[in-house]
N, C-alpha and C. Protein backbone atom coordinates (compact mmCIF):
# COMPACT_ATOMS: atom_id res chain seq x y z
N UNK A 1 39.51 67.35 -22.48
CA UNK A 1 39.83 65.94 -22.34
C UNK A 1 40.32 65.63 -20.93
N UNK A 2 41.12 66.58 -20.33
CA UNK A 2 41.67 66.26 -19.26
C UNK A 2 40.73 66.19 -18.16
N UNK A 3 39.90 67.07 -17.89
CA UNK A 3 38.33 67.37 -17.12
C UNK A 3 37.61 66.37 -17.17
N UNK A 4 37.39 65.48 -18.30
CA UNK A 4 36.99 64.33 -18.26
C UNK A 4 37.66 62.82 -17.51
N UNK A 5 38.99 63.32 -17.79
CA UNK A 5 39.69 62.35 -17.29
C UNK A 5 39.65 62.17 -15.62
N UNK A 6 39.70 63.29 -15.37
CA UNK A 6 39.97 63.53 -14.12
C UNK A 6 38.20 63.46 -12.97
N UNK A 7 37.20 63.49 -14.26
CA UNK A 7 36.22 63.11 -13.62
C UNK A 7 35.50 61.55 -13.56
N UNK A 8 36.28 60.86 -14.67
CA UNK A 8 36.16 59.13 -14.16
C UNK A 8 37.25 59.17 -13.31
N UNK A 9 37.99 59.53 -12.61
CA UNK A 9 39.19 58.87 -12.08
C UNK A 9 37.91 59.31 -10.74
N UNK A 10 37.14 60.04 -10.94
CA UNK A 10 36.88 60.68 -9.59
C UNK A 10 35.91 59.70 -8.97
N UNK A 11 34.93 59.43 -10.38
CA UNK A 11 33.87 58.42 -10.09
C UNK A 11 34.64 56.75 -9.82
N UNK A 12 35.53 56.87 -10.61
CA UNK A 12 36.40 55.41 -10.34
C UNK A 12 36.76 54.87 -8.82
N UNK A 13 37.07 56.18 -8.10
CA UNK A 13 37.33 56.25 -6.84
C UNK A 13 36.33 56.04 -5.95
N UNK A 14 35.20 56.81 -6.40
CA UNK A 14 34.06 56.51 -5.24
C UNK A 14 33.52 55.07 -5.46
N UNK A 15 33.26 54.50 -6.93
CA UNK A 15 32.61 53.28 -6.58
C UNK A 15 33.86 52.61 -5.92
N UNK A 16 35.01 52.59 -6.31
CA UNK A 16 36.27 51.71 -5.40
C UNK A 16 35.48 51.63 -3.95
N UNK A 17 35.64 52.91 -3.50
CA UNK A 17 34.97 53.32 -2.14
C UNK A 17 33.96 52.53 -1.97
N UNK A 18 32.71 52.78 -2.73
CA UNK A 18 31.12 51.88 -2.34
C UNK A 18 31.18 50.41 -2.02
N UNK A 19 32.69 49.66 -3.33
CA UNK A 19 32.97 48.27 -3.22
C UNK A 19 33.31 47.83 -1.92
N UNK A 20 34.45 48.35 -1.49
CA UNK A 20 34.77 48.42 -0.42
C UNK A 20 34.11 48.51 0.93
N UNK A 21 33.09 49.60 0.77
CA UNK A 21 32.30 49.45 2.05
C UNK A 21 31.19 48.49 2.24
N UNK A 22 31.14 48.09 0.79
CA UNK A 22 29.55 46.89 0.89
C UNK A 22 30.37 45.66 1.49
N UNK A 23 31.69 45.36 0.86
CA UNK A 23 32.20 44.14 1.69
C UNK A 23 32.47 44.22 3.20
N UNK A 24 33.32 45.48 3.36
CA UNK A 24 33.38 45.93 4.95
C UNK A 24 31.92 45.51 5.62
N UNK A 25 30.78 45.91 5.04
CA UNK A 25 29.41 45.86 5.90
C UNK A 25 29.25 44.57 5.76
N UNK A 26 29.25 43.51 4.63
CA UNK A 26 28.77 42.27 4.79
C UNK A 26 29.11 41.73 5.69
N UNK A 27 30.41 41.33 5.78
CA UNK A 27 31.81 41.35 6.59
C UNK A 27 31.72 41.22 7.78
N UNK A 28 31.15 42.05 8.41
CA UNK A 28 31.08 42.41 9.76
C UNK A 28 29.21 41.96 9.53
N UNK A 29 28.53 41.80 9.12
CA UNK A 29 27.36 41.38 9.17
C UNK A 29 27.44 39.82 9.67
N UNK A 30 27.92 38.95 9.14
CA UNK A 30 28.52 38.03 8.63
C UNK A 30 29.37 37.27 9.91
N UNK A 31 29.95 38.01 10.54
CA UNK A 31 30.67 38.06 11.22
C UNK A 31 29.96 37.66 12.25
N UNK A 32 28.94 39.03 12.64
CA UNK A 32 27.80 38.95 13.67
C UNK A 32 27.14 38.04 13.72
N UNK A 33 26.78 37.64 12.63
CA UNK A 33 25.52 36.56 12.47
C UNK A 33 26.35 35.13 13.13
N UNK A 34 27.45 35.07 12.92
CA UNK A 34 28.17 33.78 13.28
C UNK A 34 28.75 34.02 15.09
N UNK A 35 28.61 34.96 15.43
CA UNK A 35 28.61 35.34 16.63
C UNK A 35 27.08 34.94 17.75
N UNK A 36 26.31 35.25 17.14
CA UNK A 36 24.92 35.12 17.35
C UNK A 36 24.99 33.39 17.67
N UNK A 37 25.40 32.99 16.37
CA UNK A 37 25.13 31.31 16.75
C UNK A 37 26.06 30.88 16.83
N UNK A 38 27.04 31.17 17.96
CA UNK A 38 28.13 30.67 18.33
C UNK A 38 27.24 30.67 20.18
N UNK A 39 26.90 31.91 20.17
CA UNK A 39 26.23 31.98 21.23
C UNK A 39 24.97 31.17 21.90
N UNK A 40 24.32 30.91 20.65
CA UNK A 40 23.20 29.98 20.88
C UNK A 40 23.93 29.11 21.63
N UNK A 41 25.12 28.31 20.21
CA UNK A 41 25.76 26.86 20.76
C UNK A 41 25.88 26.77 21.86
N UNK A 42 26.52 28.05 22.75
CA UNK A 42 27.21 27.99 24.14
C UNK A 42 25.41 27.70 24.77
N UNK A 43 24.65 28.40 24.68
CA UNK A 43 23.31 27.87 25.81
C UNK A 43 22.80 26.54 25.40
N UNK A 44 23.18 25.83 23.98
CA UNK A 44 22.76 24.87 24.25
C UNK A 44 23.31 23.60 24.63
N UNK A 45 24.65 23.80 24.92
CA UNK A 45 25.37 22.93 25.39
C UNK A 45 25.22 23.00 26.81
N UNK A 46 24.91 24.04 27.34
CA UNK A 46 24.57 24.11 28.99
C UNK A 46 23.20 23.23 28.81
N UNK A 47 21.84 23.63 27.95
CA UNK A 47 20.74 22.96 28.52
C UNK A 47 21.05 21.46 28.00
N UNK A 48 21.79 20.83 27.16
CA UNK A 48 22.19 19.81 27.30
C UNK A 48 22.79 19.29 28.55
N UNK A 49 23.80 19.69 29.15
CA UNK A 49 24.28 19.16 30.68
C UNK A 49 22.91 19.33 31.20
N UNK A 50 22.54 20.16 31.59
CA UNK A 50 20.69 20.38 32.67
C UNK A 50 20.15 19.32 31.93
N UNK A 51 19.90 19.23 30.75
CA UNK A 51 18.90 17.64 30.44
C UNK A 51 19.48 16.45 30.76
N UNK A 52 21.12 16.13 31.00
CA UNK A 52 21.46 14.99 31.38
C UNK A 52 21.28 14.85 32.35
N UNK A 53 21.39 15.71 33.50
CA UNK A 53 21.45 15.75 34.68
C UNK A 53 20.22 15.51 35.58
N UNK A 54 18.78 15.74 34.74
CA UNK A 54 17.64 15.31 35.59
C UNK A 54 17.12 14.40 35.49
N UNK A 55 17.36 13.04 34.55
CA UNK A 55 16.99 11.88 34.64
C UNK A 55 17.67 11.20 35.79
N UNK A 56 18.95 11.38 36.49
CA UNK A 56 19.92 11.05 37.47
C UNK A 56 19.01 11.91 38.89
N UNK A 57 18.55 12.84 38.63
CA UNK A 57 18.19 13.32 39.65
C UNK A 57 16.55 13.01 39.61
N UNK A 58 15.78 12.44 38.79
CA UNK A 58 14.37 11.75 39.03
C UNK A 58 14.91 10.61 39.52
N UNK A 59 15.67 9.78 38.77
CA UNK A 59 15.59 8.47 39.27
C UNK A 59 15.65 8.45 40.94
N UNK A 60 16.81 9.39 41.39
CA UNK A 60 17.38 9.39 43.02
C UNK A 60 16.15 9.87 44.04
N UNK A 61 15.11 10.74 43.20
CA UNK A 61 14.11 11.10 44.11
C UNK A 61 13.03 10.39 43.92
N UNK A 62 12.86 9.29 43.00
CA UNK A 62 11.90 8.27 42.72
C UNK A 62 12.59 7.20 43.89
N UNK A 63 13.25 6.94 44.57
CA UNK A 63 13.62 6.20 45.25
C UNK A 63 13.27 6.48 46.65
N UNK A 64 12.76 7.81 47.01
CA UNK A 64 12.13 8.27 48.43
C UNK A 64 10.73 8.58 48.18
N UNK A 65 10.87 8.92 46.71
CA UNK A 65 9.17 9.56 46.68
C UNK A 65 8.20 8.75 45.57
N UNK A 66 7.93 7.24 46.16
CA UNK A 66 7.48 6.74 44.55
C UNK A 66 6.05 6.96 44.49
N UNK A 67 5.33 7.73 45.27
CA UNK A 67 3.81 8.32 45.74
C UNK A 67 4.16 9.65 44.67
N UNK A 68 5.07 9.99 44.49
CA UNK A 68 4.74 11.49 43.99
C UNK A 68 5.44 11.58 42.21
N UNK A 69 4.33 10.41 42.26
CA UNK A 69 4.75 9.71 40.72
C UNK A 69 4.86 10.95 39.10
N UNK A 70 3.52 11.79 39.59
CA UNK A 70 2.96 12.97 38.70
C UNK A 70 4.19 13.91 38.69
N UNK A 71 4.64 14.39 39.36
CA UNK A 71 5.46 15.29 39.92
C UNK A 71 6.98 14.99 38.38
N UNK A 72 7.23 14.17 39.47
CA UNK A 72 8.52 12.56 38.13
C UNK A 72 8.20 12.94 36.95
N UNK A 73 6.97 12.40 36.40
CA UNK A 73 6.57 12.12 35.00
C UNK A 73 6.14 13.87 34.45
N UNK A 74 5.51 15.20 34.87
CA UNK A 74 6.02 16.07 35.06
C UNK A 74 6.97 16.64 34.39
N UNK A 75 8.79 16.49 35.25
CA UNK A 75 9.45 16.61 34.65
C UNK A 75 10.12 16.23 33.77
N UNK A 76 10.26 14.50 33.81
CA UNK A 76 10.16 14.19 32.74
C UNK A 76 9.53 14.32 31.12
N UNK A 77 8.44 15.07 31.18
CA UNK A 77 7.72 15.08 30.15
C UNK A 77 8.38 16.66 29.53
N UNK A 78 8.78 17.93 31.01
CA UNK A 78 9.60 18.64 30.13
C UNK A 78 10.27 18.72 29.46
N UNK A 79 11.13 18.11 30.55
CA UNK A 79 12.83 17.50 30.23
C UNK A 79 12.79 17.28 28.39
N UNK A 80 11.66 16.24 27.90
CA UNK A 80 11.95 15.46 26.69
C UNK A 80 11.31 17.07 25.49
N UNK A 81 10.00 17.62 26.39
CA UNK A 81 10.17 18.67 24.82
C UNK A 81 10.86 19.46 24.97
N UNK A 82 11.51 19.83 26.11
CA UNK A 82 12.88 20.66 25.85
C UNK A 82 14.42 20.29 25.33
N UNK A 83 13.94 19.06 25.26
CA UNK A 83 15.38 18.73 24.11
C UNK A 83 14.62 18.57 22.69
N UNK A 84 13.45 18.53 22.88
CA UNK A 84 12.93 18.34 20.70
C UNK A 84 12.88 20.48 20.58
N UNK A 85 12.68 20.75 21.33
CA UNK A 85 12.30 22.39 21.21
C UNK A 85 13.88 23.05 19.91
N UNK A 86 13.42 23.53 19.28
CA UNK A 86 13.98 24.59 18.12
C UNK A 86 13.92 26.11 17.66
N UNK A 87 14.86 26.22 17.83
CA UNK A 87 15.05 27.89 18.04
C UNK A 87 15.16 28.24 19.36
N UNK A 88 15.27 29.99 19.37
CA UNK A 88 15.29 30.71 20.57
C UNK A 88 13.46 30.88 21.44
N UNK A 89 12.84 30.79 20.57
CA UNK A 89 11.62 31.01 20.88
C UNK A 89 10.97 29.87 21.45
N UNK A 90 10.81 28.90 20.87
CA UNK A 90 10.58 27.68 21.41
C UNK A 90 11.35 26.87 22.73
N UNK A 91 12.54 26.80 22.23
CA UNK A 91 13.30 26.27 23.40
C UNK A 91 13.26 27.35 24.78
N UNK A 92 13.10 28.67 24.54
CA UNK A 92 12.70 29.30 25.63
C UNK A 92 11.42 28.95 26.35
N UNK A 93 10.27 28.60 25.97
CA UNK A 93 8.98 28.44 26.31
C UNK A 93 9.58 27.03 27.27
N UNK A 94 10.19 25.96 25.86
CA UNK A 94 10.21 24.64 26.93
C UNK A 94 11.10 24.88 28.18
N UNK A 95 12.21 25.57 28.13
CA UNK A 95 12.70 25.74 29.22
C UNK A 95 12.10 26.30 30.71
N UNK A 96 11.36 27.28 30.07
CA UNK A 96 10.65 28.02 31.05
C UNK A 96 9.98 26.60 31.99
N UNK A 97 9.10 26.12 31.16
CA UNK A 97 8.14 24.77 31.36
C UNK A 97 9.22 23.61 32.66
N UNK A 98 10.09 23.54 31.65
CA UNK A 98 11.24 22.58 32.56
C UNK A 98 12.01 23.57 34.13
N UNK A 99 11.91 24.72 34.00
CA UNK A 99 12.18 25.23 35.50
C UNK A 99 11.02 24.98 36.51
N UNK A 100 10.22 25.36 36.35
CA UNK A 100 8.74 25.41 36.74
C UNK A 100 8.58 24.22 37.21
N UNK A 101 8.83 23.12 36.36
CA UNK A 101 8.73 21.58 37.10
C UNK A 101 9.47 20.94 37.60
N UNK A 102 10.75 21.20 37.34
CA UNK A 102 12.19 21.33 38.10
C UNK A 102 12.37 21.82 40.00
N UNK A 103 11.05 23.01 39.47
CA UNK A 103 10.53 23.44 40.60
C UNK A 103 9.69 23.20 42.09
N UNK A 104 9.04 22.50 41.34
CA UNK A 104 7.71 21.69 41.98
C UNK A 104 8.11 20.42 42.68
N UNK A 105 9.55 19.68 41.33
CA UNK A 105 9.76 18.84 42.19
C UNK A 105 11.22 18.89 43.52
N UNK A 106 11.78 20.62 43.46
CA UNK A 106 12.41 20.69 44.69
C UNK A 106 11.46 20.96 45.94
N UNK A 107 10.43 21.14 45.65
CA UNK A 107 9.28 21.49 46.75
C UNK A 107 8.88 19.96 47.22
N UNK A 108 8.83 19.19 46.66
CA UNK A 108 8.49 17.74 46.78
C UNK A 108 9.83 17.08 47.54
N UNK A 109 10.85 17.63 47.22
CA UNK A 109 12.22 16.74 48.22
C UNK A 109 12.33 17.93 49.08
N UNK A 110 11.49 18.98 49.54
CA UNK A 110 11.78 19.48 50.82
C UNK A 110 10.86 18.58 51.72
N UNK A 111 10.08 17.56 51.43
CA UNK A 111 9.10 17.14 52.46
C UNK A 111 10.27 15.65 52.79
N UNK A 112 11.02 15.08 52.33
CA UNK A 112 12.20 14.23 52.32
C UNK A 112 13.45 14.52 53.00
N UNK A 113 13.41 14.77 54.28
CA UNK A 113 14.77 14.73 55.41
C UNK A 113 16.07 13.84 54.57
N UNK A 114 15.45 12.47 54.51
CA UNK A 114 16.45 11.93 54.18
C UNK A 114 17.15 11.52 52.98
N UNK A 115 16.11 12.70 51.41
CA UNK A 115 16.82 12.51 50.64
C UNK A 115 17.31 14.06 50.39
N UNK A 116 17.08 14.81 51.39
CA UNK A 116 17.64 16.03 51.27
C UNK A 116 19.72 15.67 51.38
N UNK A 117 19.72 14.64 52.47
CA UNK A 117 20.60 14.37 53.52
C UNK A 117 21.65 13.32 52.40
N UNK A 118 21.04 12.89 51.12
CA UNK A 118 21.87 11.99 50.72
C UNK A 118 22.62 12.38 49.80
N UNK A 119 23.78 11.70 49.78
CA UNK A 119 25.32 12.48 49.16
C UNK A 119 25.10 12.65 47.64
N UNK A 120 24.56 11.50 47.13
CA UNK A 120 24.27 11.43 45.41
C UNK A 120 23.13 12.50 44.90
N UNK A 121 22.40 12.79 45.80
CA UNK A 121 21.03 14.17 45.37
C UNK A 121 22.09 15.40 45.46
N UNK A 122 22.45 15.51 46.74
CA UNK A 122 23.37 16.61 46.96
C UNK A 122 24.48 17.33 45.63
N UNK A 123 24.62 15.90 45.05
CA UNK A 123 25.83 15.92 44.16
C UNK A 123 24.90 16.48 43.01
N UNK A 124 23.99 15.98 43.02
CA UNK A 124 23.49 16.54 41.91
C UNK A 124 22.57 17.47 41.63
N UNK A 125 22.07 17.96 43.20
CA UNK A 125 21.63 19.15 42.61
C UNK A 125 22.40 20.34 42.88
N UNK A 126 23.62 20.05 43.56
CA UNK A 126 25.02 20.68 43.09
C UNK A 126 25.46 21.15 41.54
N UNK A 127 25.46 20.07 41.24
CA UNK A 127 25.52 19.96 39.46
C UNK A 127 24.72 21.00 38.89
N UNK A 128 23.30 20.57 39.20
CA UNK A 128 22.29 21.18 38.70
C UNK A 128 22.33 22.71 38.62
N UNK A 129 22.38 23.27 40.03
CA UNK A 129 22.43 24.56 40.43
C UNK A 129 23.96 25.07 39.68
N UNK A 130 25.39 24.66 39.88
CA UNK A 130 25.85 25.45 38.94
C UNK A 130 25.65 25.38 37.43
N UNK A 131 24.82 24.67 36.73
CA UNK A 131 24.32 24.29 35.87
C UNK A 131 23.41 25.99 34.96
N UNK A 132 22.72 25.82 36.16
CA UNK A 132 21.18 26.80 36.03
C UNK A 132 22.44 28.49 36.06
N UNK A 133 23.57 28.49 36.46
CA UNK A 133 24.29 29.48 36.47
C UNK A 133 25.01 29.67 35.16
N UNK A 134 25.45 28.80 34.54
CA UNK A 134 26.01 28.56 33.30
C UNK A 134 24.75 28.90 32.37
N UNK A 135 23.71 28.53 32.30
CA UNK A 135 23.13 28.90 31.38
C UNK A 135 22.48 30.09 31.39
N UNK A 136 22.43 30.78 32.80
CA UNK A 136 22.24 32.19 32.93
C UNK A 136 23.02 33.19 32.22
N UNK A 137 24.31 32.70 32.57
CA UNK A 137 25.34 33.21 31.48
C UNK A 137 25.67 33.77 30.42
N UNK A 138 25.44 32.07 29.79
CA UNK A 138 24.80 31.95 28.45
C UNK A 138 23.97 32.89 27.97
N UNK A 139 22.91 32.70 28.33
CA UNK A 139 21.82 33.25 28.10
C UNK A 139 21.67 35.10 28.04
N UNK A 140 22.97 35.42 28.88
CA UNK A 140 23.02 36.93 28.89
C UNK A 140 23.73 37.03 27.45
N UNK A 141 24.58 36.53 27.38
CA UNK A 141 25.65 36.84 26.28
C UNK A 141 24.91 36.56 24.81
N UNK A 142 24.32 35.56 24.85
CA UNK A 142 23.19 35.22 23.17
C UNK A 142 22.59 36.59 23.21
N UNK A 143 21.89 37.44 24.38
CA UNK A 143 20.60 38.06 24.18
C UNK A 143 21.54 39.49 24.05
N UNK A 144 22.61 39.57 24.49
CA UNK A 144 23.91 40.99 24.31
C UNK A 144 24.35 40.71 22.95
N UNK A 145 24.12 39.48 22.20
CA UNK A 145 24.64 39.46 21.07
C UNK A 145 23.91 39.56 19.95
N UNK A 146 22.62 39.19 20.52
CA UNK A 146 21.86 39.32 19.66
C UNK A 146 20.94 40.82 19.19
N UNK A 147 21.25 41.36 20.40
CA UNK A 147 21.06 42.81 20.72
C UNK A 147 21.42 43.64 19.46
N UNK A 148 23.19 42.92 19.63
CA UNK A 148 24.34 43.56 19.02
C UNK A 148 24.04 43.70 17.65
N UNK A 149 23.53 42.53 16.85
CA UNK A 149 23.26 41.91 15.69
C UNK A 149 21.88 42.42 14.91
N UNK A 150 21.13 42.49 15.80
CA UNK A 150 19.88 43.00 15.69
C UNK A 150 19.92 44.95 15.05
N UNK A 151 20.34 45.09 16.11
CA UNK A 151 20.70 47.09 15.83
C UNK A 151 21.68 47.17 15.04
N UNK A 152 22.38 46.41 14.42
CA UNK A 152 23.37 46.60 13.29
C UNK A 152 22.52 46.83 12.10
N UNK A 153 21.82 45.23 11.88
CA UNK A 153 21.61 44.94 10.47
C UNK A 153 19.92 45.90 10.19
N UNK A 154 19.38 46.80 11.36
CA UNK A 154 18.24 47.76 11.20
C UNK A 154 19.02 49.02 11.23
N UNK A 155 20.15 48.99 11.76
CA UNK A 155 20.76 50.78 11.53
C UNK A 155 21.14 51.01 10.23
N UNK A 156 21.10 52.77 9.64
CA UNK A 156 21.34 53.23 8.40
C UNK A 156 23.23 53.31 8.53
N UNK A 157 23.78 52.71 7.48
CA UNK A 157 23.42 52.07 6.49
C UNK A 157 23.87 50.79 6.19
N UNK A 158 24.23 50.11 7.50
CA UNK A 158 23.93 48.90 6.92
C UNK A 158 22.65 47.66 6.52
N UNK A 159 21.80 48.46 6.99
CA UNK A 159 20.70 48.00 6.58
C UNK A 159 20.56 47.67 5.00
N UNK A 160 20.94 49.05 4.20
CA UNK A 160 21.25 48.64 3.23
C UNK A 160 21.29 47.56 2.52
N UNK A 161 22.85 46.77 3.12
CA UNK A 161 23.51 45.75 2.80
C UNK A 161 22.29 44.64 3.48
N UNK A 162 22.30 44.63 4.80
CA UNK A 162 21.26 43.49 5.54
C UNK A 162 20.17 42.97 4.87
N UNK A 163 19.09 43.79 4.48
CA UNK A 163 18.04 43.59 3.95
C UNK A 163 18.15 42.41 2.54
N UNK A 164 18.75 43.07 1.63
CA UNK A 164 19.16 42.79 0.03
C UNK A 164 19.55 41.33 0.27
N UNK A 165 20.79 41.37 1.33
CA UNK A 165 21.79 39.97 1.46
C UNK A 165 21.19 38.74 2.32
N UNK A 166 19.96 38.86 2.98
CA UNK A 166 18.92 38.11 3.90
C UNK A 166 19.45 37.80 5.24
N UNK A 167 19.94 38.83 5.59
CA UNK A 167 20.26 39.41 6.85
C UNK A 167 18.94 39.21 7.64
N UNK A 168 18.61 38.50 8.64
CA UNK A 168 17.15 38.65 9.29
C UNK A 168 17.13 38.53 11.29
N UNK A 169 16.37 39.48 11.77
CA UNK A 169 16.68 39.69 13.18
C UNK A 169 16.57 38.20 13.29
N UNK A 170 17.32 38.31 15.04
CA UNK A 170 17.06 36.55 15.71
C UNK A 170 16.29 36.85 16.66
N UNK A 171 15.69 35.95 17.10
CA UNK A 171 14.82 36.28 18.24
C UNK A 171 15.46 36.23 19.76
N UNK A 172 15.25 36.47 20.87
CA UNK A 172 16.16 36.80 22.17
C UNK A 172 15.62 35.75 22.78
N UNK A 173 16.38 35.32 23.70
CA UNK A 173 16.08 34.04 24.75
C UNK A 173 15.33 34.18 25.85
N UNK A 174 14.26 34.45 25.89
CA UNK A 174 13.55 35.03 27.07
C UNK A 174 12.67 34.58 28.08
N UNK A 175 12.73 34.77 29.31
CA UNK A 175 11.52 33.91 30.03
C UNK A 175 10.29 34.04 29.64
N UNK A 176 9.21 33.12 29.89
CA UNK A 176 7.96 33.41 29.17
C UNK A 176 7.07 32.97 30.65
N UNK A 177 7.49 32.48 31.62
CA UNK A 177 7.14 32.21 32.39
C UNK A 177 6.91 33.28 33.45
N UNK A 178 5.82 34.41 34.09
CA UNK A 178 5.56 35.79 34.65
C UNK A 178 6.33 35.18 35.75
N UNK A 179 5.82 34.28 36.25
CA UNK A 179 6.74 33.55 37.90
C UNK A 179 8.18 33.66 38.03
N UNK A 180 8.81 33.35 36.80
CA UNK A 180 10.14 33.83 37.14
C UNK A 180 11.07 34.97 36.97
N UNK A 181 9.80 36.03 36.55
CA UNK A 181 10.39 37.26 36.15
C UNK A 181 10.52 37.63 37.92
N UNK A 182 9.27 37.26 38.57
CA UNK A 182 9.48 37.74 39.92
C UNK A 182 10.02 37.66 40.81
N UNK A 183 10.70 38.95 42.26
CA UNK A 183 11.54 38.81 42.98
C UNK A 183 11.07 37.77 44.30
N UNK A 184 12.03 36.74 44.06
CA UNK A 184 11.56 35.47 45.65
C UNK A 184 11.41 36.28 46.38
N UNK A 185 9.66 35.78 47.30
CA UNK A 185 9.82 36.10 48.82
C UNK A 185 10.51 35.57 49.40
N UNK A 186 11.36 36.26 50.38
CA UNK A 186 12.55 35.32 51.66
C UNK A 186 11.27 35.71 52.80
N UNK A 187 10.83 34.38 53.57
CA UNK A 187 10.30 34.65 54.79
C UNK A 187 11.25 33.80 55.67
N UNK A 188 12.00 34.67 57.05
CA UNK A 188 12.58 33.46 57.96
C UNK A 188 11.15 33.21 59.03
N UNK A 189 10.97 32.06 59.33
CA UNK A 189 9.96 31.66 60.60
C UNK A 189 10.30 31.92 61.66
């Protein structure tokens, strides 16, 4: 009788144990996952400031450059599907799209002396540029977190728990654009 006793107390103990560790794993699953999109939030509150910020900065260069109408409408046309864009995957593509034309049109106010020279562009592509730093940021910390989140809920054994509970990878924030994977040429003349 006692042998028996002493062998539910034994099994009593380990599932205690199993209970315990499935919540510990959710837990920290759980945890992660709200980490993950805490992180998003932070990049998308940066590409929110960057989307306010380039209608202020078309309008100011539509005022030197109203010939380089395409260019404008361009970014504008990023600008708008990168605020409808959803998810990491998508909003990465539009972003990519919105640097690129963001791009084209700082190449367009290098031919502009005098709206290089004016205090309100200045200001704002001041803005802009620490802007594009903030969401670099961002953007490291979502893709370190998501890293984080990712190799948790595929390692043994919390996978276990992940799979069953609909634990599911996130996707990483990534350039899609080959041009900006690459290192700028610096040429001085």
């Amino acid at each position: 009788m006692v042998p028996v006793l002493i062998l539910l107390g034994v099994l009593a103990a380990i599932a205690l144990l199993l209970i315990l560790w499935f919540i510990s794993t959710y837990n920290g699953l759980v945890r992660q996952r709200n980490e993950v999109n805490n992180a998003w939030s932070q990049i998308d509150v940066q590409l929110k400031r960057r989307h306010d910020l380039i209608p202020n900065l078309v309008e100011t260069v539509k005022g030197y450059a109203s010939h380089e109408k395409e260019t404008l409408e361009n970014v504008v046309k990023a600008r708008n599907q990168a605020i409808n864009a959803s998810g990491a995957k998508e909003a990465s593509q539009a972003e990519s799209n919105l640097s690129g034309a963001l791009g084209r049109l700082m190449v367009v106010v290098e031919q502009y002396p005098d709206l290089k020279a004016n205090q309100n562009f200045l200001a704002l592509q001041e803005e802009l540029t620490s802007t594009e730093n903030k969401i670099s940021f961002a953007r490291q910390y979502y893709n370190d977190t998501v890293m984080q989140y990712n190799t948790r809920i595929q390692s043994i054994p919390a996978n276990l728990v992940a799979g069953p509970m609909g634990f599911r990878e996130e996707s990483f924030f990534e350039l899609q654009d080959q041009a900006q994977r690459e290192v700028p040429k610096v040429k001085f003349s």
